[in-house]
Protein backbone atom coordinates (compact mmCIF):
# COMPACT_ATOMS: atom_id res chain seq x y z
CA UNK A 1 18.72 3.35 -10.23
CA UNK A 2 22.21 1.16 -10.10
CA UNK A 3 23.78 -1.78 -8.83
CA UNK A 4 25.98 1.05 -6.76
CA UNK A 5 22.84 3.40 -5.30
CA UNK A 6 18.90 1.62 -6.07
CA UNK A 7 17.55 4.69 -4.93
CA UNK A 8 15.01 5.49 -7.22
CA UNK A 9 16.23 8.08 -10.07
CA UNK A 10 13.55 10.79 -10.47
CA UNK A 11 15.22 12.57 -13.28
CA UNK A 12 13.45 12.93 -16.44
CA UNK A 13 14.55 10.74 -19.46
CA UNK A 14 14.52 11.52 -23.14
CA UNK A 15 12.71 8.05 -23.67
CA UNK A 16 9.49 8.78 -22.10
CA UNK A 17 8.77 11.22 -25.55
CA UNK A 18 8.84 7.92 -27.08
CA UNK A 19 5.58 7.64 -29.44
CA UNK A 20 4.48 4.36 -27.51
CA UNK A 21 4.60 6.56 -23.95
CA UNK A 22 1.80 8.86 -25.92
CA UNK A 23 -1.26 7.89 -24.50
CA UNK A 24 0.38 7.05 -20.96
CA UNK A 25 1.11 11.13 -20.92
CA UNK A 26 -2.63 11.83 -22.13
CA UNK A 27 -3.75 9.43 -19.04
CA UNK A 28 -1.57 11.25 -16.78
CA UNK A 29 -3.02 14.85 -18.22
CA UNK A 30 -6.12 13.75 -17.49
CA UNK A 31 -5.35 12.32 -14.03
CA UNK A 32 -3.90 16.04 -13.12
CA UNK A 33 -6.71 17.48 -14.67
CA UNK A 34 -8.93 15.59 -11.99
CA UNK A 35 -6.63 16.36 -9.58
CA UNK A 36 -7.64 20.25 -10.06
CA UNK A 37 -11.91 19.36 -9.79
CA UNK A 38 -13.09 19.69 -6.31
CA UNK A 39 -13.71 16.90 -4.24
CA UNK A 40 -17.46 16.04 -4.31
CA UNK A 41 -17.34 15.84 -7.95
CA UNK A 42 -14.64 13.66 -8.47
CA UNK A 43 -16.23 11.12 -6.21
CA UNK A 44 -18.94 11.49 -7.60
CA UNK A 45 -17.72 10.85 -10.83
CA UNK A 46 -16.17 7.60 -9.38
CA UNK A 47 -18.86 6.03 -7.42
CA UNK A 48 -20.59 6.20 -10.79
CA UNK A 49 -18.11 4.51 -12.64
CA UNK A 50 -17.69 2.05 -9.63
CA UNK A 51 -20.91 -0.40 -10.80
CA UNK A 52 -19.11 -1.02 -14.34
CA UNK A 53 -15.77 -1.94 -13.11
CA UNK A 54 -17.25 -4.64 -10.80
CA UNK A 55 -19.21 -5.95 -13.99
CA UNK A 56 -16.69 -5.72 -16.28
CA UNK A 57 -13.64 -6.21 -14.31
CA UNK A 58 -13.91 -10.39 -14.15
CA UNK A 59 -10.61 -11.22 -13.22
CA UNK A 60 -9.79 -9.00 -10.90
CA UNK A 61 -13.17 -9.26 -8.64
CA UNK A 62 -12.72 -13.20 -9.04
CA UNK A 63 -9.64 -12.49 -7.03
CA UNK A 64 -11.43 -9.87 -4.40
CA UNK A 65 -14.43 -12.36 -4.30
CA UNK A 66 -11.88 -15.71 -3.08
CA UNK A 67 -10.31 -12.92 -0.50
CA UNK A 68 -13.29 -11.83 0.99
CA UNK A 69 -14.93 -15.26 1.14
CA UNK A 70 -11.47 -16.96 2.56
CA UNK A 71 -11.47 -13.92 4.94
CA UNK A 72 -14.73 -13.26 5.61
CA UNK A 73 -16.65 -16.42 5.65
CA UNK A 74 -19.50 -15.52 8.53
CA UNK A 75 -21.03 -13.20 6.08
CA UNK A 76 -23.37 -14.05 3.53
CA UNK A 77 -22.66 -13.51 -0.33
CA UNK A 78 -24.42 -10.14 -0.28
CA UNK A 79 -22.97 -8.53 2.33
CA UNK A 80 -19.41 -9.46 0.61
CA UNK A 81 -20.50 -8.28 -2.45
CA UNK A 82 -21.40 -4.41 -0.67
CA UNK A 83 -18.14 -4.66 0.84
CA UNK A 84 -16.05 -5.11 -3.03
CA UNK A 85 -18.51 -2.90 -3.99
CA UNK A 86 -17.60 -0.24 -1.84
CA UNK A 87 -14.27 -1.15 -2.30
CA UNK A 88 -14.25 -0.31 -5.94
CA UNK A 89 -15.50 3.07 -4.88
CA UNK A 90 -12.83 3.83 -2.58
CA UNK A 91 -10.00 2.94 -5.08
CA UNK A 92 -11.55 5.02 -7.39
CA UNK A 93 -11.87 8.01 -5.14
CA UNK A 94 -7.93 7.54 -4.51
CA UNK A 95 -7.25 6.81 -8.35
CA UNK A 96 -9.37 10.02 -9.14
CA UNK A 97 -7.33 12.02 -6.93
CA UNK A 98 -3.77 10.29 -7.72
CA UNK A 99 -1.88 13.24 -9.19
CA UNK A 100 -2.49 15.90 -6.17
CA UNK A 101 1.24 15.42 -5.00
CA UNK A 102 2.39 16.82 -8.43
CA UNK A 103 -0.21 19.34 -8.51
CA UNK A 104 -0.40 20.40 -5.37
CA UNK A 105 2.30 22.26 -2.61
CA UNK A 106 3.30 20.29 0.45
CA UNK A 107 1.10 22.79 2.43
CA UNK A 108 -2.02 22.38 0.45
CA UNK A 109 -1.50 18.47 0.14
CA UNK A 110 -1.18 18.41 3.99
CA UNK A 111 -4.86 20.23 4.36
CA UNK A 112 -6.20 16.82 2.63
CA UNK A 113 -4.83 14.74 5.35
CA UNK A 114 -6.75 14.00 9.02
CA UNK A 115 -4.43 12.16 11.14
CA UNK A 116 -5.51 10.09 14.14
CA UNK A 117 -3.03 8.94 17.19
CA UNK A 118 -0.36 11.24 15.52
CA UNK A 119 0.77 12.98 18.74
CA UNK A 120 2.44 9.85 20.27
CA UNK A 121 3.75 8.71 17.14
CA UNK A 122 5.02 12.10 16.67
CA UNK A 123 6.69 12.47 20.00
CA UNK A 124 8.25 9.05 19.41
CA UNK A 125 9.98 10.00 16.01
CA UNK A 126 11.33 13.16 17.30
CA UNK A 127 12.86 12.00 20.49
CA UNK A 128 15.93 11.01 18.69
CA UNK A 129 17.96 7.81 18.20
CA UNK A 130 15.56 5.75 17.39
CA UNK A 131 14.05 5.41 13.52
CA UNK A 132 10.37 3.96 13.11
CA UNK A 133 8.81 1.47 10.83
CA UNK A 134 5.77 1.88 9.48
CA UNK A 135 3.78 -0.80 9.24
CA UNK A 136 1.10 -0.18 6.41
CA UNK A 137 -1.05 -2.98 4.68
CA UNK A 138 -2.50 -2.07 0.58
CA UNK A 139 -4.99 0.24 1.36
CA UNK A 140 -6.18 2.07 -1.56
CA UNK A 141 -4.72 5.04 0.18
CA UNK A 142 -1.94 3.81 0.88
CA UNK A 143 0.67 6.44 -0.31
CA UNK A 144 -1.25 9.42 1.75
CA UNK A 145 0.55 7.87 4.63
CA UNK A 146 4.16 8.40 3.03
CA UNK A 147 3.04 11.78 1.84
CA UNK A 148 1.93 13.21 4.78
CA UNK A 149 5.17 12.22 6.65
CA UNK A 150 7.48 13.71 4.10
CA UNK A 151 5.94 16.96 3.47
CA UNK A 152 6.43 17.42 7.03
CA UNK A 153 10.03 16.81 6.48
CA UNK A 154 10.60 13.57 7.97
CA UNK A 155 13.26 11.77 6.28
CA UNK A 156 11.56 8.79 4.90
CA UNK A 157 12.74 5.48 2.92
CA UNK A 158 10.11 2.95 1.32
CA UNK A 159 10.39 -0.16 -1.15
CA UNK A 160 8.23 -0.41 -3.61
CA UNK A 161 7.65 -2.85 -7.25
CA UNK A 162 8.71 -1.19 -10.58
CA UNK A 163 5.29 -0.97 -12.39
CA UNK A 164 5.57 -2.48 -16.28
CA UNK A 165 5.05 0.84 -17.61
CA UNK A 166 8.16 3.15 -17.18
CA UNK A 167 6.66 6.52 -17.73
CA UNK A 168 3.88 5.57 -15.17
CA UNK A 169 6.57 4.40 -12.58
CA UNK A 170 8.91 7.64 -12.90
CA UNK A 171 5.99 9.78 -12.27
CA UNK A 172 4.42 8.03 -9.32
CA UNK A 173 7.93 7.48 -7.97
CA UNK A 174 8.67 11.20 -8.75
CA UNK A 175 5.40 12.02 -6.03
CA UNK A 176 6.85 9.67 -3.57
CA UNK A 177 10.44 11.26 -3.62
CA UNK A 178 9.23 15.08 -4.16
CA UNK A 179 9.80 16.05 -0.26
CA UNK A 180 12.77 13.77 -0.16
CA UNK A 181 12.08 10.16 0.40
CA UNK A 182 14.03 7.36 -0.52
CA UNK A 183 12.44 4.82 -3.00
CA UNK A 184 14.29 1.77 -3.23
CA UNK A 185 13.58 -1.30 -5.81
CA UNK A 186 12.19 -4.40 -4.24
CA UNK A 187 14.56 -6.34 -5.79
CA UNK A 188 17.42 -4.15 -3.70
CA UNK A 189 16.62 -5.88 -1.00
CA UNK A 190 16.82 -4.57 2.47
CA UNK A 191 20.23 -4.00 3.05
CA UNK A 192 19.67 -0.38 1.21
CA UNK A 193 16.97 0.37 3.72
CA UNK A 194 19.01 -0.55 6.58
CA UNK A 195 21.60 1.25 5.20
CA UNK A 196 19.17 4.52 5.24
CA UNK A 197 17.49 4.05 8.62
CA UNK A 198 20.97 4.12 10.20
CA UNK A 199 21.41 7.33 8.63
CA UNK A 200 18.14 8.44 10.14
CA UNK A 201 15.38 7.56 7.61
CA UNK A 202 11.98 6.48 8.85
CA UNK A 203 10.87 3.41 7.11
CA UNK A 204 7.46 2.98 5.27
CA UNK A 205 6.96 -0.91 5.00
CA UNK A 206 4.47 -3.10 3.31
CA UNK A 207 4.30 -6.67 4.52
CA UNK A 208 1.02 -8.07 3.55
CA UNK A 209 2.21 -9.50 -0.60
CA UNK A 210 2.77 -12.82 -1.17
CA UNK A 211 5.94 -13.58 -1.82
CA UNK A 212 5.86 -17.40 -2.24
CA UNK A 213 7.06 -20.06 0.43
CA UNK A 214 11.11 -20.11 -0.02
CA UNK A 215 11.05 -17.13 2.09
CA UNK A 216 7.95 -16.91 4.19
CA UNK A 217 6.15 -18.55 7.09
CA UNK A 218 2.48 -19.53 7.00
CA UNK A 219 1.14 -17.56 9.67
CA UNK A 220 -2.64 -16.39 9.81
CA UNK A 221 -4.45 -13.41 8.35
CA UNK A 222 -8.16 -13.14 8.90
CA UNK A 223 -8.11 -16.88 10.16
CA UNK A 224 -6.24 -17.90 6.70
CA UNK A 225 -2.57 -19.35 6.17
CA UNK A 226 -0.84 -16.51 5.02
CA UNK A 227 2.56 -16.80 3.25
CA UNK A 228 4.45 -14.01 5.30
CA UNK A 229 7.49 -12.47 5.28
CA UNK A 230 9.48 -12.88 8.64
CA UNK A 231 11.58 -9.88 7.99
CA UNK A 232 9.44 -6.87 10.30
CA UNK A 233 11.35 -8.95 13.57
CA UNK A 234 14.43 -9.12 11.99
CA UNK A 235 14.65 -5.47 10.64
CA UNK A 236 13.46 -4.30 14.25
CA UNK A 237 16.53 -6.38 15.65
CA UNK A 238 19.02 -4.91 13.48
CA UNK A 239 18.24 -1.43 13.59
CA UNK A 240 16.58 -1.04 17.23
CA UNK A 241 13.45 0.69 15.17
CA UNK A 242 10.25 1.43 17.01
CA UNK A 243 7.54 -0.16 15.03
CA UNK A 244 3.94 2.10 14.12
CA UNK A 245 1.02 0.21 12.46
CA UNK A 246 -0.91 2.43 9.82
CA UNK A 247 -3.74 2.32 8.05
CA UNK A 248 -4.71 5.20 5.31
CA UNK A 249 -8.06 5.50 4.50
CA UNK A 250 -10.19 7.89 2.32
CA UNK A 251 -13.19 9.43 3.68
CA UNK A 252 -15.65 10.04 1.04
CA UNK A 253 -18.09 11.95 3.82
CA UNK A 254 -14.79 14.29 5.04
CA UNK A 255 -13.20 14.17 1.19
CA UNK A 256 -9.87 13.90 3.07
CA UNK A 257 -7.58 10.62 3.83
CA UNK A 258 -7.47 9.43 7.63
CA UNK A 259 -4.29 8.51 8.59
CA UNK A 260 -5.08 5.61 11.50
CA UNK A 261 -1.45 5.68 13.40
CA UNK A 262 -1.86 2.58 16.13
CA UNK A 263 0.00 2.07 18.99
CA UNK A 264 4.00 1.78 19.16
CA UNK A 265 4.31 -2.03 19.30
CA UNK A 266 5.75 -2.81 22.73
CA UNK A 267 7.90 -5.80 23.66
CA UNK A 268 8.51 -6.46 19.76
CA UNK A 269 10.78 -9.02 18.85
CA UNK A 270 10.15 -11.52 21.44
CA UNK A 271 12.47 -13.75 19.78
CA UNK A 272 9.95 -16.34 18.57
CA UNK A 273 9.94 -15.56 14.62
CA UNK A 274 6.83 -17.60 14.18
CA UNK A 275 5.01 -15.62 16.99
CA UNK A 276 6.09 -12.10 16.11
CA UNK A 277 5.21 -13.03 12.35
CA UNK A 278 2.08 -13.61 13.44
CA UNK A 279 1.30 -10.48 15.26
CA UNK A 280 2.24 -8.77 12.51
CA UNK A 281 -0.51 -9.81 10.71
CA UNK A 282 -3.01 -9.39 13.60
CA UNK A 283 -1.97 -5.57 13.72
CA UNK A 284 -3.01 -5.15 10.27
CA UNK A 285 -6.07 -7.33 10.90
CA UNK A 286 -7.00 -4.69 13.77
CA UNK A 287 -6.77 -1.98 11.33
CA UNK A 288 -8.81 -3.10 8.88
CA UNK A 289 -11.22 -5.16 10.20
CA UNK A 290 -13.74 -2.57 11.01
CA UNK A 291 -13.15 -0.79 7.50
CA UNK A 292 -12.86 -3.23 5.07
CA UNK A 293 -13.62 -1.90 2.22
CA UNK A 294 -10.27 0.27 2.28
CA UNK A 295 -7.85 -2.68 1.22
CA UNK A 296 -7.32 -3.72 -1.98
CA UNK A 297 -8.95 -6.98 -2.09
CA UNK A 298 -7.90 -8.19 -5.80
CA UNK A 299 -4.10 -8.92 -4.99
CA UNK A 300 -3.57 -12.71 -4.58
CA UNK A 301 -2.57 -12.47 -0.98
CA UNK A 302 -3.52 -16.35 -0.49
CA UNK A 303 -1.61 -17.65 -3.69
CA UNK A 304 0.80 -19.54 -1.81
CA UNK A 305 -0.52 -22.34 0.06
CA UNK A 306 0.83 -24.45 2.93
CA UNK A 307 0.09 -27.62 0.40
CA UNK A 308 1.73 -26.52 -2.27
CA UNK A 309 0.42 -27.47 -6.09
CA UNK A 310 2.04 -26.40 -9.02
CA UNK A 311 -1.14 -24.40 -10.28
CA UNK A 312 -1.63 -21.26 -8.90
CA UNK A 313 -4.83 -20.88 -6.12
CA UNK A 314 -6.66 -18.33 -8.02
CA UNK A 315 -5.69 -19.32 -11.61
CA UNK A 316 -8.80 -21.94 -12.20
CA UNK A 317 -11.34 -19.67 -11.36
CA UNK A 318 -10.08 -16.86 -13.75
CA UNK A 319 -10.00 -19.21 -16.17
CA UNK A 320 -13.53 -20.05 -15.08
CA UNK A 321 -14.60 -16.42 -15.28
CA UNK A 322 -12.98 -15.81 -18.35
CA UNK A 323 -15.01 -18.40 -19.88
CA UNK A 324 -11.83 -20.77 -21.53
């Protein structure tokens, strides 16, 4: 990508043959090679492997633990701890099955997906005019949502984090653009999305990351403070978009991904930032609260706080974990 177009640039580079991309490209053999097993083994294989990443992993369930306690506090230790268990298991189902997109055809990948409410939210992207936003928290599934929409040849546009590794990030950017979508750098900002959904690209969008105070409000999420971006009212403002919560799950008893599609958010901007912020967050809350083992509970979604500090809210207790 450049200054002129941040699109995402799928093309293959020379560099990625570099010696220190070597074991990246005998990860991502293996993770096509999984891609090819059939279902029940694979998650199989991964609810196995699910009991030694929760005792191994120390930093990252000291970070799911503070979530689901902040968010969760009416349940008792235990029944948090089957809930990041489970969790585990679910995003290592999705892991397991990460390469299908570059394995599979559009028409086979779209046999994987189960989508609920899509009729209305079909009805509303095809009457013209109008784009949608997606509204999609970090479910471990989250990119069978963005798949399933652009194998069916929606024109699609999303945002999404360079990952550290650059081979990794071509090829999981090179799934997300194979039927056409738009990836755009975070960093772009939004002016390249808008940009796209005038020319009639749907918009996938992930609001639930913290990105610090400067630019958010403190709104709740699961009862919590929530640093929040108040850009979902704006965008809708600009561009006139519809706006469709989503939530994509994996079904280990179906071995296919449920694509939740809510109801088109009526009356949406009301005009009151704070109180549209909010809701936001209350449609995602609706989503997951009866399935929450689908979210990716080790992001610091709380490390912002309304008090400020200068140390981080989660940093101590890795620290703790890590025994320093």
């Amino acid at each position: 990508m450049t200054r002129s177009d941040p699109v995402f640039d799928h093309s293959f580079q020379s560099r990625y043959l570099h010696p220190r991309f070597w074991l990246t490209w005998l990860s991502l053999g293996l993770l096509c090679l999984l891609a090819w097993l059939p279902v029940r083994w694979r998650d199989r294989l991964a609810a196995a492997f699910a009991p030694l990443v929760l005792r191994f992993s120390k930093k990252q369930c000291y970070i799911a633990r503070t979530n689901l306690e902040l968010c969760f506090p009416q349940l008792s230790p235990q029944a948090r701890e089957v809930i990041l268990l489970d969790s585990i298991r679910v995003g290592l189902q999705c892991f397991f099955a990460f390469a299908e997109p570059s394995c599979f055809s559009a028409q086979r990948l779209l046999k994987r997906y189960a989508p609920h409410g899509w009729d209305k939210v079909k009805a509303a992207m095809e009457d013209g005019g109008r784009p949608v936003i997606f509204l999609i928290p970090h479910a471990w599934a989250i990119d069978a949502g963005g798949m399933f929409l652009a194998a069916q040849g929606y024109p699609m546009c999303t945002m999404m984090h360079s990952a550290k590794n650059a081979l990794y990030d071509w090829f999981i950017n090179r799934q997300r653009a194979r039927y056409g979508g738009r990836v755009y750098e975070r960093s772009a900002g939004l002016k390249s999305v808008i940009k796209s959904m005038g020319e009639g690209c749907h918009f996938f969008y992930l609001p639930d990351q913290d990105h610090g105070a400067d630019a958010s409000l403190f709104v709740p999420f699961f009862g919590v403070p929530k640093a929040t971006l108040p850009a979902l009212p704006r965008l809708v403002k600009l561009t006139g978009a519809r706006v469709v919560p989503l939530l994509s799950c994996y079904n280990a008893g179906t071995g296919q991904y449920d694509l939740l599609f809510g109801d088109i958010m009526t009356e949406y901007p009301t005009g009151d930032l704070l109180a549209d912020t909010a809701r936001m967050n209350q449609e995602i809350e609706a989503l997951l609260a009866p399935r929450p083992e689908q979210y990716m509970w080790f992001l610091k979604y709380f490390q912002t706080r309304p008090e400020g500090g200068r140390e981080g809210f989660y940093e101590a207790g890795i620290r703790r974990v890590r025994g320093r």
